[in-house]
Protein backbone atom coordinates (compact mmCIF):
# COMPACT_ATOMS: atom_id res chain seq x y z
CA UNK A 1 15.03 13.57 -10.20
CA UNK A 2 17.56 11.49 -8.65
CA UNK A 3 16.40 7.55 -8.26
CA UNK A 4 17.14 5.42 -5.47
CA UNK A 5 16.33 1.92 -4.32
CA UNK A 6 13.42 1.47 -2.04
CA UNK A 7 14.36 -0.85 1.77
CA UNK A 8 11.47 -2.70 -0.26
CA UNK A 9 12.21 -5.76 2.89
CA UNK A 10 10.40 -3.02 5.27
CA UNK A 11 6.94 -2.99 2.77
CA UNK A 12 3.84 -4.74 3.88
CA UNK A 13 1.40 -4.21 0.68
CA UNK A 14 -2.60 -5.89 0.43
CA UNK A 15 -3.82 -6.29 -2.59
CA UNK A 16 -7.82 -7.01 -2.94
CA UNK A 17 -9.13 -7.55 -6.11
CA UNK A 18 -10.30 -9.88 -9.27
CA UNK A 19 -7.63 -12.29 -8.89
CA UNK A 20 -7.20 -14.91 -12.43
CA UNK A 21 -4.97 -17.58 -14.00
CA UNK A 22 -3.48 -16.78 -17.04
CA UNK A 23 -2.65 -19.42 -18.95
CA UNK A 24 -0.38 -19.58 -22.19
CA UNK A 25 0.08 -22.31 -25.11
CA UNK A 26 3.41 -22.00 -27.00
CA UNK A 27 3.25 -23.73 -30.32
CA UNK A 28 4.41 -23.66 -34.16
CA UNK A 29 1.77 -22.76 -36.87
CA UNK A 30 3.05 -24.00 -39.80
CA UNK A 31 -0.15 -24.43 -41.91
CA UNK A 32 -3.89 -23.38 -42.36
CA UNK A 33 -6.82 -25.50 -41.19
CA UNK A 34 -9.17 -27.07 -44.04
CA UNK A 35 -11.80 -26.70 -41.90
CA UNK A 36 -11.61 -22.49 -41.54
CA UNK A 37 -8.98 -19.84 -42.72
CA UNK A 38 -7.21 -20.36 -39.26
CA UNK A 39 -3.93 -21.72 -38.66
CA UNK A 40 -3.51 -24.55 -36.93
CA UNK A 41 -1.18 -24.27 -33.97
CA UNK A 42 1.13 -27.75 -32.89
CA UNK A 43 0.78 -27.05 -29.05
CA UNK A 44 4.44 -27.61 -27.51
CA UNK A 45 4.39 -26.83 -24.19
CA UNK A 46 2.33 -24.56 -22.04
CA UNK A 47 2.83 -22.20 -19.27
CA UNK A 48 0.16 -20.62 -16.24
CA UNK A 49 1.23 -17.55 -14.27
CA UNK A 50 -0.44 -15.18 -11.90
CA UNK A 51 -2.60 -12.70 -13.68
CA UNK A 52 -5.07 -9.45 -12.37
CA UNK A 53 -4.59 -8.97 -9.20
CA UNK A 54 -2.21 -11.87 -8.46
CA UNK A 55 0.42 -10.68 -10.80
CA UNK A 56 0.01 -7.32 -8.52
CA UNK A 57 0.74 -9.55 -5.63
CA UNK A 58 3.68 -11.28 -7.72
CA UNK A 59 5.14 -8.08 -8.56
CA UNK A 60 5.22 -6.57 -5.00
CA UNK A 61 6.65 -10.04 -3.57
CA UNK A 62 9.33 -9.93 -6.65
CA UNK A 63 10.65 -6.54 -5.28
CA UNK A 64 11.30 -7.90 -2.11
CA UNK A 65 8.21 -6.53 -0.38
CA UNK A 66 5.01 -8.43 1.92
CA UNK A 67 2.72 -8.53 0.11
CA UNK A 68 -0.73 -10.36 0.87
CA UNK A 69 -3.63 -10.81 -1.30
CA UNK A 70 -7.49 -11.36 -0.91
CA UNK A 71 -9.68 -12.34 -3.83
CA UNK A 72 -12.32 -15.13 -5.36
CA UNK A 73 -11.22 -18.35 -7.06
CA UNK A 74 -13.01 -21.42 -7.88
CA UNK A 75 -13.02 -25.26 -6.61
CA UNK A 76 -11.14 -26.69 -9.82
CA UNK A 77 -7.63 -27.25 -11.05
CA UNK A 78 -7.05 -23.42 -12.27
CA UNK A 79 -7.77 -21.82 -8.76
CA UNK A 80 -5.40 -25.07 -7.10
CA UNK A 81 -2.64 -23.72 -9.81
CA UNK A 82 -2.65 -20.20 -8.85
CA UNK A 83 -2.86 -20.22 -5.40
CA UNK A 84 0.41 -22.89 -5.71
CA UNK A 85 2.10 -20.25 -7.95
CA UNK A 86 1.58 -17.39 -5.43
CA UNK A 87 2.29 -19.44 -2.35
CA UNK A 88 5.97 -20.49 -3.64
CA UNK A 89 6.54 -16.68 -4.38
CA UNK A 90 5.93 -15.36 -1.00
CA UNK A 91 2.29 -14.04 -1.14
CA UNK A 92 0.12 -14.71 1.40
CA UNK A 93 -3.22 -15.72 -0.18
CA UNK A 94 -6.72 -15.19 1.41
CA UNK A 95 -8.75 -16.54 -1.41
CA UNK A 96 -12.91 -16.92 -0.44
CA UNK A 97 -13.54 -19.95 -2.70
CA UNK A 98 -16.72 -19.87 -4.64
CA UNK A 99 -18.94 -22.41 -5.19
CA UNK A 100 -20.75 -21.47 -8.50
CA UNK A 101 -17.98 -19.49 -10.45
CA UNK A 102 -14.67 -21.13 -12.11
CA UNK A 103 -11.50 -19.32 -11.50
CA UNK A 104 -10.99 -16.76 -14.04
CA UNK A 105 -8.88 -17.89 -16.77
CA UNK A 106 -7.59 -16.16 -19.46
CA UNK A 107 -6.24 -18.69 -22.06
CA UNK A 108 -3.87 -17.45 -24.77
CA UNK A 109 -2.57 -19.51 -27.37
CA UNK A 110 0.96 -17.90 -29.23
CA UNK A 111 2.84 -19.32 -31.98
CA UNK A 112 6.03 -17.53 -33.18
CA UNK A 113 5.66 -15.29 -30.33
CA UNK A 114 2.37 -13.82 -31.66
CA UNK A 115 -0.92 -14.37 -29.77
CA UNK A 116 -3.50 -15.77 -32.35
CA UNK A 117 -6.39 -16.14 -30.07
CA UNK A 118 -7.11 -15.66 -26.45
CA UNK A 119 -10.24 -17.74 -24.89
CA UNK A 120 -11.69 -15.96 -21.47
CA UNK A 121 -13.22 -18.67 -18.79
CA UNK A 122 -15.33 -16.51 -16.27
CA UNK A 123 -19.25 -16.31 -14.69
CA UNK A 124 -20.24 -14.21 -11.89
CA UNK A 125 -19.64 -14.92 -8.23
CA UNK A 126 -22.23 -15.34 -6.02
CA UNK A 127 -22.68 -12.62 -3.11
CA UNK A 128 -21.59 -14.36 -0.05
CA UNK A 129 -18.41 -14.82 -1.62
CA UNK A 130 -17.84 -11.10 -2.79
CA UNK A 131 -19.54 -9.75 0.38
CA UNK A 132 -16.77 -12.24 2.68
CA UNK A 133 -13.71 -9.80 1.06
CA UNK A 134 -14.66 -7.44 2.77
CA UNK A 135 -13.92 -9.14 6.39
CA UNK A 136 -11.06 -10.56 5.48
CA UNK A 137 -9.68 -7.21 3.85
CA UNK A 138 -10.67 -6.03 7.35
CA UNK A 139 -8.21 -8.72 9.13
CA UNK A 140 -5.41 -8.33 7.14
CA UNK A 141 -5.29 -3.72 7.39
CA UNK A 142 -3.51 -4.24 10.65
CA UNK A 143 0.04 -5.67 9.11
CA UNK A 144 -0.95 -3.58 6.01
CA UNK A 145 0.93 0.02 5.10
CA UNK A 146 -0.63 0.25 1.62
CA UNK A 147 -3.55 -1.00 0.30
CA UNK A 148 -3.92 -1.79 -3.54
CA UNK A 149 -7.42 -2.21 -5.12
CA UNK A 150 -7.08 -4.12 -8.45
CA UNK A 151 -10.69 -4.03 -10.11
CA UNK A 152 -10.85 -6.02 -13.51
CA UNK A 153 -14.29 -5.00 -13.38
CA UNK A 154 -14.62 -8.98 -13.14
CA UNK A 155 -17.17 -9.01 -10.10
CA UNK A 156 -14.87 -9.30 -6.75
CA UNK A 157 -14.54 -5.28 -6.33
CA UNK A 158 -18.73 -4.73 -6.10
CA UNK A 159 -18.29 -2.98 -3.09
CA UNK A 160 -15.02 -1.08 -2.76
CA UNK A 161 -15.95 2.35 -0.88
CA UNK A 162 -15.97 0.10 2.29
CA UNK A 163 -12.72 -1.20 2.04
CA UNK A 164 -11.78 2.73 1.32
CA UNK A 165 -13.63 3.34 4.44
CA UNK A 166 -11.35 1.15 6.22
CA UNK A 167 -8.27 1.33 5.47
CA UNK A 168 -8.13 5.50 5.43
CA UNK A 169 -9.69 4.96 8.93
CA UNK A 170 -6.69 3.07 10.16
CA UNK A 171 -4.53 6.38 7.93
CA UNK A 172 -3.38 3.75 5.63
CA UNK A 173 -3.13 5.05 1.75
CA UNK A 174 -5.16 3.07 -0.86
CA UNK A 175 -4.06 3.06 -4.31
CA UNK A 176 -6.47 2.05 -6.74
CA UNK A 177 -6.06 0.44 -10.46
CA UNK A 178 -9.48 1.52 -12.24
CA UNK A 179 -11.80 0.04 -14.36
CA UNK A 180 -15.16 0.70 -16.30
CA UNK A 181 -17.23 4.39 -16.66
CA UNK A 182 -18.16 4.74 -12.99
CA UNK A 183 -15.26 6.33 -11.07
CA UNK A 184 -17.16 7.22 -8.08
CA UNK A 185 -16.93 3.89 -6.14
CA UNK A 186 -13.44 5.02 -5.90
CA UNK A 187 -14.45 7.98 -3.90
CA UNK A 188 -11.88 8.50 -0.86
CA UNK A 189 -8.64 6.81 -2.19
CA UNK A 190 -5.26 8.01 -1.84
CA UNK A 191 -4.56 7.75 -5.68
CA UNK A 192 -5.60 5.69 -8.75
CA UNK A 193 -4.10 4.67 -11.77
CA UNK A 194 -6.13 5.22 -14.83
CA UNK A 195 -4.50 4.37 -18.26
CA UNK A 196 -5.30 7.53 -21.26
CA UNK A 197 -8.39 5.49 -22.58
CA UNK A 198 -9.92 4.44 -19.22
CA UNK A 199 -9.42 8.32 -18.05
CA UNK A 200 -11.12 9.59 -21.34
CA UNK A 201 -13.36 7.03 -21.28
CA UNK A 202 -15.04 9.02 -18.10
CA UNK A 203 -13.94 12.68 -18.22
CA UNK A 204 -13.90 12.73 -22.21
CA UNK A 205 -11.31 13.24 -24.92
CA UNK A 206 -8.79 15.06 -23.64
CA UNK A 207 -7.26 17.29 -26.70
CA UNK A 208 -4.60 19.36 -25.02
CA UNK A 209 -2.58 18.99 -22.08
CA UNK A 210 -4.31 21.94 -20.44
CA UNK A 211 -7.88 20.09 -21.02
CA UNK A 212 -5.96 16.90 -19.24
CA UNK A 213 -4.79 18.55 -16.61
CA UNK A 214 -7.76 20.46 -15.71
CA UNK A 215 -10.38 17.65 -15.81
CA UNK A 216 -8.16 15.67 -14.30
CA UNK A 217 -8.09 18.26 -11.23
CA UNK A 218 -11.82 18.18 -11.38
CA UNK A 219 -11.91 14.49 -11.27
CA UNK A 220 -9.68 14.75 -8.04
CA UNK A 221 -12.24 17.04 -6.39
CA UNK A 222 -14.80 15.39 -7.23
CA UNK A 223 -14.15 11.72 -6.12
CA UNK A 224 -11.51 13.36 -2.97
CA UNK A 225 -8.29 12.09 -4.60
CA UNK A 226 -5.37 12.81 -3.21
CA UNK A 227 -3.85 12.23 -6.44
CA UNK A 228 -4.40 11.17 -9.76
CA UNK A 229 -1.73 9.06 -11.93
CA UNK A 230 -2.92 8.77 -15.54
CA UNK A 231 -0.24 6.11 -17.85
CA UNK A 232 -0.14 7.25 -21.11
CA UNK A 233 1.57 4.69 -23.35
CA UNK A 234 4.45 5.85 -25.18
CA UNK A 235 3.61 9.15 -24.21
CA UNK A 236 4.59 8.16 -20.33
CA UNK A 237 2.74 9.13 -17.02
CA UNK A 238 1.52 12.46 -15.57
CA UNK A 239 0.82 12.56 -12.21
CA UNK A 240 -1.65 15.65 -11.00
CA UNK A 241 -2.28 16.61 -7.57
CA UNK A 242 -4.37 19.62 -6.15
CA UNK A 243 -2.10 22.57 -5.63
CA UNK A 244 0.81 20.79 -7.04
CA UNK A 245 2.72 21.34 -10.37
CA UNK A 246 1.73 18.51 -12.97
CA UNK A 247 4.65 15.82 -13.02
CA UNK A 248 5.48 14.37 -16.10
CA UNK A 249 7.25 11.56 -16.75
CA UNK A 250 8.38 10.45 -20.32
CA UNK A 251 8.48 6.72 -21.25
CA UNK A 252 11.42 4.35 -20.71
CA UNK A 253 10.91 1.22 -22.84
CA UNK A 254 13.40 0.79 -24.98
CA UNK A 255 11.55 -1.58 -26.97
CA UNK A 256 8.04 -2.62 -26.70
CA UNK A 257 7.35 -6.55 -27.01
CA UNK A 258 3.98 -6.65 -24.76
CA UNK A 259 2.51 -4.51 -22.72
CA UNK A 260 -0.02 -6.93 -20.89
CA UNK A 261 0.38 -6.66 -17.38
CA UNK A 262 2.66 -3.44 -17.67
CA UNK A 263 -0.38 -1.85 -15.43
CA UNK A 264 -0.12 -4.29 -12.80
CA UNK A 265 3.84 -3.10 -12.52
CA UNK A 266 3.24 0.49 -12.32
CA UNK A 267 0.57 -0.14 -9.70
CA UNK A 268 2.44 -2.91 -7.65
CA UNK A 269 6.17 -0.75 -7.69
CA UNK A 270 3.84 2.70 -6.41
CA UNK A 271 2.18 0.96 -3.79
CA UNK A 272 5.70 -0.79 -2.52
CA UNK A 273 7.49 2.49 -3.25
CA UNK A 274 5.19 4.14 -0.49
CA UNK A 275 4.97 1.36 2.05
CA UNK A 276 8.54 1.77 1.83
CA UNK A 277 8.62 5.33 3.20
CA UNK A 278 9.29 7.02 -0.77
CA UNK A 279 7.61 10.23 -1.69
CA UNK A 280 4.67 10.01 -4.20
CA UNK A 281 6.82 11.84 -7.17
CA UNK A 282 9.85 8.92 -6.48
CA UNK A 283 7.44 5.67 -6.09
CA UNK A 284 5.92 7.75 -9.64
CA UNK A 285 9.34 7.55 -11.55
CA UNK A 286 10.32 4.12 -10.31
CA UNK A 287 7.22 2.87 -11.47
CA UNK A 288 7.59 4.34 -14.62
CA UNK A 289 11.07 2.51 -14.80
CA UNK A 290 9.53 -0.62 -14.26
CA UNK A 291 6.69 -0.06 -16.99
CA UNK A 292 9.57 0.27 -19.13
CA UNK A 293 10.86 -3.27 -18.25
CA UNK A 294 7.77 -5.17 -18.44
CA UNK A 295 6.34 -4.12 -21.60
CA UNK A 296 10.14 -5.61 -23.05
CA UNK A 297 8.83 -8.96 -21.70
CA UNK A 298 5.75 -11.55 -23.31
CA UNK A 299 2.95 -11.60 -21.02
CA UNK A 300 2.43 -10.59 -17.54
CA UNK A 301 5.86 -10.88 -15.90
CA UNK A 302 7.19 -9.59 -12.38
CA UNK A 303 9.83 -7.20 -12.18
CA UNK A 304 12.32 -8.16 -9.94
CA UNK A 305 14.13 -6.14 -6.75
CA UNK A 306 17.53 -6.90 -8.85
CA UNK A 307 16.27 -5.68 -11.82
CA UNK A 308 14.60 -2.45 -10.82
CA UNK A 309 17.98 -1.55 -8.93
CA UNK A 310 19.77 -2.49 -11.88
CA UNK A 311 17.84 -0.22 -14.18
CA UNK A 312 18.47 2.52 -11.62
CA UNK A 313 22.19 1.88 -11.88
CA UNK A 314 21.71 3.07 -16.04
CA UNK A 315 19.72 5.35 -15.17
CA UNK A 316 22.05 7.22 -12.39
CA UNK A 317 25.29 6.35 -14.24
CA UNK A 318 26.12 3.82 -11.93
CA UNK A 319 26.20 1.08 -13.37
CA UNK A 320 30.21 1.39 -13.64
CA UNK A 321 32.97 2.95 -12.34
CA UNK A 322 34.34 3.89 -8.89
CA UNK A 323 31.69 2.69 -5.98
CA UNK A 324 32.18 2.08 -1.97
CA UNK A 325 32.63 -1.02 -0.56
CA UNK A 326 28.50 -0.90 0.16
CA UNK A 327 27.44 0.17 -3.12
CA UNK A 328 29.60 -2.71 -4.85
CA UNK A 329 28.14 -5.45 -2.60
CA UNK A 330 24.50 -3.99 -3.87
CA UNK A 331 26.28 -4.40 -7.50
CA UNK A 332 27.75 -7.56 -7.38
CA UNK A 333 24.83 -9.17 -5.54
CA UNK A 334 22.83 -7.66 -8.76
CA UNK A 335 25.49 -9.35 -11.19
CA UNK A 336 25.15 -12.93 -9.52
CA UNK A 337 21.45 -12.92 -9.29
CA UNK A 338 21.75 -11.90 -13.47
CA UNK A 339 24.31 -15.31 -13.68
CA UNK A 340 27.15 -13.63 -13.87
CA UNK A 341 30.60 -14.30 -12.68
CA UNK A 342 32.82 -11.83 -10.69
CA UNK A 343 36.37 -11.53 -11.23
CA UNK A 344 38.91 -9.69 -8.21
CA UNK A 345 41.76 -8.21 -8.42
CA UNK A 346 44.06 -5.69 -6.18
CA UNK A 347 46.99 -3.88 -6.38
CA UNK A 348 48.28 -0.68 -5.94
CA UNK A 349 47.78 0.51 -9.22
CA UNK A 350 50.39 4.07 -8.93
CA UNK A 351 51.48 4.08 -12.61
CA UNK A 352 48.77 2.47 -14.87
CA UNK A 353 51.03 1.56 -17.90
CA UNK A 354 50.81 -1.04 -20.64
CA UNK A 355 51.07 -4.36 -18.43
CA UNK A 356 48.27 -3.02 -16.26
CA UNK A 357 46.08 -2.51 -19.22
CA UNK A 358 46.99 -5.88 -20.44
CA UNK A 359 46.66 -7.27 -17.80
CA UNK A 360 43.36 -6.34 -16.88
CA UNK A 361 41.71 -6.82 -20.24
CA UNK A 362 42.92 -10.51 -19.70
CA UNK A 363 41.43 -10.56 -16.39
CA UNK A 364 37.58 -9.58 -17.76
CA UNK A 365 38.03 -12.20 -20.23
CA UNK A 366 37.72 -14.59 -17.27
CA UNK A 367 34.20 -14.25 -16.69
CA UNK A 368 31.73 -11.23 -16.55
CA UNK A 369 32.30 -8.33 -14.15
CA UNK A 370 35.84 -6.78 -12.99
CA UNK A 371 36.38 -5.98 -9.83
CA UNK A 372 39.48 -3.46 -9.17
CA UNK A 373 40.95 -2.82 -5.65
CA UNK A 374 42.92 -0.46 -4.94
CA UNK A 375 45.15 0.48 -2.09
CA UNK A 376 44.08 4.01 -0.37
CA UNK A 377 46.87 6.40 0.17
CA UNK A 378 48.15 4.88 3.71
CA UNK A 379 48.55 1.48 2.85
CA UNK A 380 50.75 2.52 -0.40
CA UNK A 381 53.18 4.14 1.70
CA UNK A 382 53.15 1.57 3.93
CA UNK A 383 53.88 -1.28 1.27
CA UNK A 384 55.90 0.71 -1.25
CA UNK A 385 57.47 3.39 1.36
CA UNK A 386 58.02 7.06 1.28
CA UNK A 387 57.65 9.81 -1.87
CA UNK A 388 54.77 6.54 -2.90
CA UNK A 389 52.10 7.16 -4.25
CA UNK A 390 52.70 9.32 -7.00
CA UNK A 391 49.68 9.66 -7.97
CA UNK A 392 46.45 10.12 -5.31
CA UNK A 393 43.65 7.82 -4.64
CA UNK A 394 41.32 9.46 -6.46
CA UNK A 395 43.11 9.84 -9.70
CA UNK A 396 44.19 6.40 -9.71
CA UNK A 397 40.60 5.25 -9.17
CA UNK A 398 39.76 7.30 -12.25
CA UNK A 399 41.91 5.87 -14.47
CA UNK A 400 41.11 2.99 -14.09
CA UNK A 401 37.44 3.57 -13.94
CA UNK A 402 37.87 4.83 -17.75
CA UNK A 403 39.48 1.51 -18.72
CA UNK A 404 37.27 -0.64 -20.97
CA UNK A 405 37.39 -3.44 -19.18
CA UNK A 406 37.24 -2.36 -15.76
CA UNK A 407 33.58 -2.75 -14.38
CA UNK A 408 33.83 -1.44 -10.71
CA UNK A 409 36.88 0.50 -8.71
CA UNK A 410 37.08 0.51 -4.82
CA UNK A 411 39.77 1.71 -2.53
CA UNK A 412 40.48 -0.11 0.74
CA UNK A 413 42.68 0.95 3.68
CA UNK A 414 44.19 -2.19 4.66
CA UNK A 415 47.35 -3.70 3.69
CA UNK A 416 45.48 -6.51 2.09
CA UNK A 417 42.20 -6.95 0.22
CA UNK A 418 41.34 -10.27 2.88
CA UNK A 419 38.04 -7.67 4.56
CA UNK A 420 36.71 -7.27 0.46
CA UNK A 421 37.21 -10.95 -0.30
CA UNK A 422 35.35 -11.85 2.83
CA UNK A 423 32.30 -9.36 1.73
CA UNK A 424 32.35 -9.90 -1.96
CA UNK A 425 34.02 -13.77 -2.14
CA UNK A 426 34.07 -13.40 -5.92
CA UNK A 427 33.91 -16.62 -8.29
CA UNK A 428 37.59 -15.81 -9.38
CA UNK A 429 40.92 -13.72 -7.75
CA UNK A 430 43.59 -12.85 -10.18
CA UNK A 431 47.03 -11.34 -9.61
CA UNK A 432 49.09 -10.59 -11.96
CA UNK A 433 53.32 -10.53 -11.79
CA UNK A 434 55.05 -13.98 -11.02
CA UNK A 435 53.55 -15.66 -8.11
CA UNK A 436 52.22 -18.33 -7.34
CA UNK A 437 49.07 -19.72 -6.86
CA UNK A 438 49.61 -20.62 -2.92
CA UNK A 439 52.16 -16.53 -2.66
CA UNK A 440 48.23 -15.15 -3.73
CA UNK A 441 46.99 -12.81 -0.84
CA UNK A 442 43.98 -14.23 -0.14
CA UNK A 443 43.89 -17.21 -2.80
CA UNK A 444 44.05 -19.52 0.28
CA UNK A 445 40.06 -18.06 1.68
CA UNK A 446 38.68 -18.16 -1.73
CA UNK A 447 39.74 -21.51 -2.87
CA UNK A 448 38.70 -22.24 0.98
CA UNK A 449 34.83 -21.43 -0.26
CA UNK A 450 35.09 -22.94 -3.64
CA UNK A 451 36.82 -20.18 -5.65
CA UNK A 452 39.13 -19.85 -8.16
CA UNK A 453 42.90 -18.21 -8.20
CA UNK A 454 44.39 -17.64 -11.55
CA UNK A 455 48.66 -15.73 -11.93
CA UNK A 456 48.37 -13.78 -14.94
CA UNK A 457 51.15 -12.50 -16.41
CA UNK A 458 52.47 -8.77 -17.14
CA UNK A 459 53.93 -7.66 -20.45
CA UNK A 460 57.20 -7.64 -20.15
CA UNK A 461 59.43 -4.77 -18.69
CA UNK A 462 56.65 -3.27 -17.65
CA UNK A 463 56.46 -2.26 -13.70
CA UNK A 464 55.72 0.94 -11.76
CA UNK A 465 58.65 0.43 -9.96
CA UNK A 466 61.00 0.43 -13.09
CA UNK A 467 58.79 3.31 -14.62
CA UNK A 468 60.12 5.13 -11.63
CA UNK A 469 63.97 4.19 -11.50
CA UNK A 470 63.91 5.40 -15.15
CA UNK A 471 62.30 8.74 -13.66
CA UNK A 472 65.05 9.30 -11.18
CA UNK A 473 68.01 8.46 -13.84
């Protein structure tokens, strides 16, 4: 299955559901208390970030998407905190504020990277406040293409075949994370998102992928599914649909540091995925992807628009080599937002011979991607004159696309690289041969925007245009 990036910008997401603080204390345990055999952790510094249903919201803001979110917080400092949080990010919060119940908090404390303890602040909300979700919900379905249910089974989702109801009403798809034994208040939704243990927990143990597949179809039927996405750990996702071959999709992380909040990606990157106008199979496998990047990370984390379409670049093979001028600006705008530096240079690049190869590896020492233009077919003949090139476009772009330090290869049809600068206006332009820094082709626009222009040198005796008297002796 071939991956591409979502136009995430077009998504408008909702997410309703048991919204919570999560709250982490960082600290060195270097000894054991007197008091009890636990170890005493120096607190060093501490750090809150959106959790449940808010690090839903996070995620699908992080891509680049709308997203809005309705849930119940508390009058105190935690509910304050995460409404700030989410509010800075882009999410447009619709909180009802109760007047009984504390923001849910979920307080770990870690030392050495290893959570010792976590400490769970929560009570039950009263019903005006869970029964108010419901109108609000209501308000917000009209700018809404997808709407996400995140139950924590914390008290905010009591009454979710309403919200159902009304979003399928208005033919907009609901995609549901699960939780608890009772599946059926999920009755009408587009798709839900059970992990192995929460599926088995209600259709049973599951000892063969036959007995998965068919319960799992009975589970549809029952509850009117359109589909049914069950994550299965390190054993990846299947996705089952009525009618529809089972899709499988094996697990990406290539290391697993903590999977906490690794649900809340899968469900936030689907829902975007479809508001976006992608098929239910390709919002499956880029959520998969992203599972594979946020169990890498401690604690619930977003996953970012730049770093899904980066991971999609490995995946497709495209994270090097020859690109148009519109995939590069895609890649280069994925390099800066990473921190890294881009390096230019252009030529005509007929020959590639030892000064080229030099000359290039010099060039990526510079700073962290390599940008190589090259001159398309016309403008070599107009520069260099007739029986040039020797060698084709293509082939030329290939060989240098092989070369170890050469990160990205473009052609352009101009007789100078000025229209590429102006798109791309890369941290550094290098030409190599003796110039110059004011004889540069464009040196004068980049220094103009703060750039730099660096002459590097070739190795000596080494030109195409010598290669090519020597030919003709």
């Amino acid at each position: 299955m071939k991956l591409d990036m979502p136009p995430f910008q077009q998504a408008r997401v909702l997410v309703v559901g048991d919204v919570m603080l999560d709250r982490y204390w960082h600290g060195k345990a270097m000894r054991i208390s007197p008091e009890a055999p636990v170890p005493v952790v120096r607190v060093g510094n501490s750090e809150d970030r959106p959790g449940g249903a808010g690090n839903v919201a996070l995620n699908v803001a992080a891509l680049g998407a709308a997203a809005s979110l309705v849930g119940i917080i508390g009058e105190d400092e935690a509910g304050e905190e995460l409404q700030t949080r989410l509010r800075a990010a882009g999410v447009l919060c619709d909180f009802a504020v109760s007047s009984v119940a504390p923001t849910i908090t979920k307080l770990r404390v870690v030392a050495q990277h290893q959570q010792l303890i976590r400490v769970d602040f929560e009570q039950d909300f009263e019903a005006d406040a869970v029964d108010s979700l419901q109108a609000r919900t209501e308000a917000l379905l009209a700018n809404t293409q997808v709407l996400v249910l995140s139950d924590y089974n914390k008290g905010a989702l009591q009454n979710t075949r309403p919200l159902i109801a009304a979003a399928r009403d208005r033919g907009i798809p609901v995609v549901v994370d699960p939780k608890g034994s009772d599946f059926s208040k999920y009755h009408g939704a587009t798709v839900i998102t059970p992990n192995l243990n929460e599926f088995e927990t209600v259709v049973g143990k599951c000892h063969t992928e036959e007995e998965l597949s068919t319960r799992g179809l009975k589970l549809m039927t029952d509850l009117g599914l359109d589909a049914l996405l069950i994550t299965r750990g390190e054993h990846g996702m299947t996705l089952l649909r009525p009618g529809v071959p089972e899709l499988h999709m094996p697990a990406r992380a290539r290391e697993v540091f903590d999977v906490t909040g690794a649900g809340d990606t899968v469900v936030a990157v689907l829902a975007a995925s479809l508001a976006a106008g992608h098929s239910l199979d390709d919002g499956t496998a880029l959520a998969n992807l992203a599972a594979g990047l946020a169990v890498g990370k401690l604690g619930t984390a977003a996953i970012s628009g730049p770093e899904l379409r980066r991971a999609i670049q490995r995946e497709e093979g495209s994270g090097r080599g020859v690109m148009s001028a519109e995939q590069l600006l895609l890649a280069v705008e994925d390099a800066r937002a990473h921190g890294e530096k881009i390096v230019f240079t252009n030529g005509c690049f007929d020959i590639i011979h030892a000064g080229h190869v030099g000359y290039l590896a010099e060039a990526r020492k510079l700073g962290h991607r390599l940008v190589v233009a090259i001159n398309d077919d016309a403008s070599v003949k107009r520069l260099k004159g007739p029986g040039r090139p020797i060698n084709p476009v293509e082939r030329r772009m290939a060989v240098l696309a092989g070369l170890e330090a050469v990160d990205w290869v473009v052609s352009y049809a101009d007789d100078t690289p000025e229209p590429l600068l102006a798109m791309l206006k890369p941290e550094i332009l290098v030409k190599g041969g003796d110039y110059s820094i004011d004889q540069v082709v464009g040196g004068e626009y980049v220094l103009g925007y703060g750039g730099e222009v660096r002459v590097l040198a070739f190795l000596d005796n080494c030109s195409t245009s010598a290669i090519v008297e020597k030919l003709n002796l």
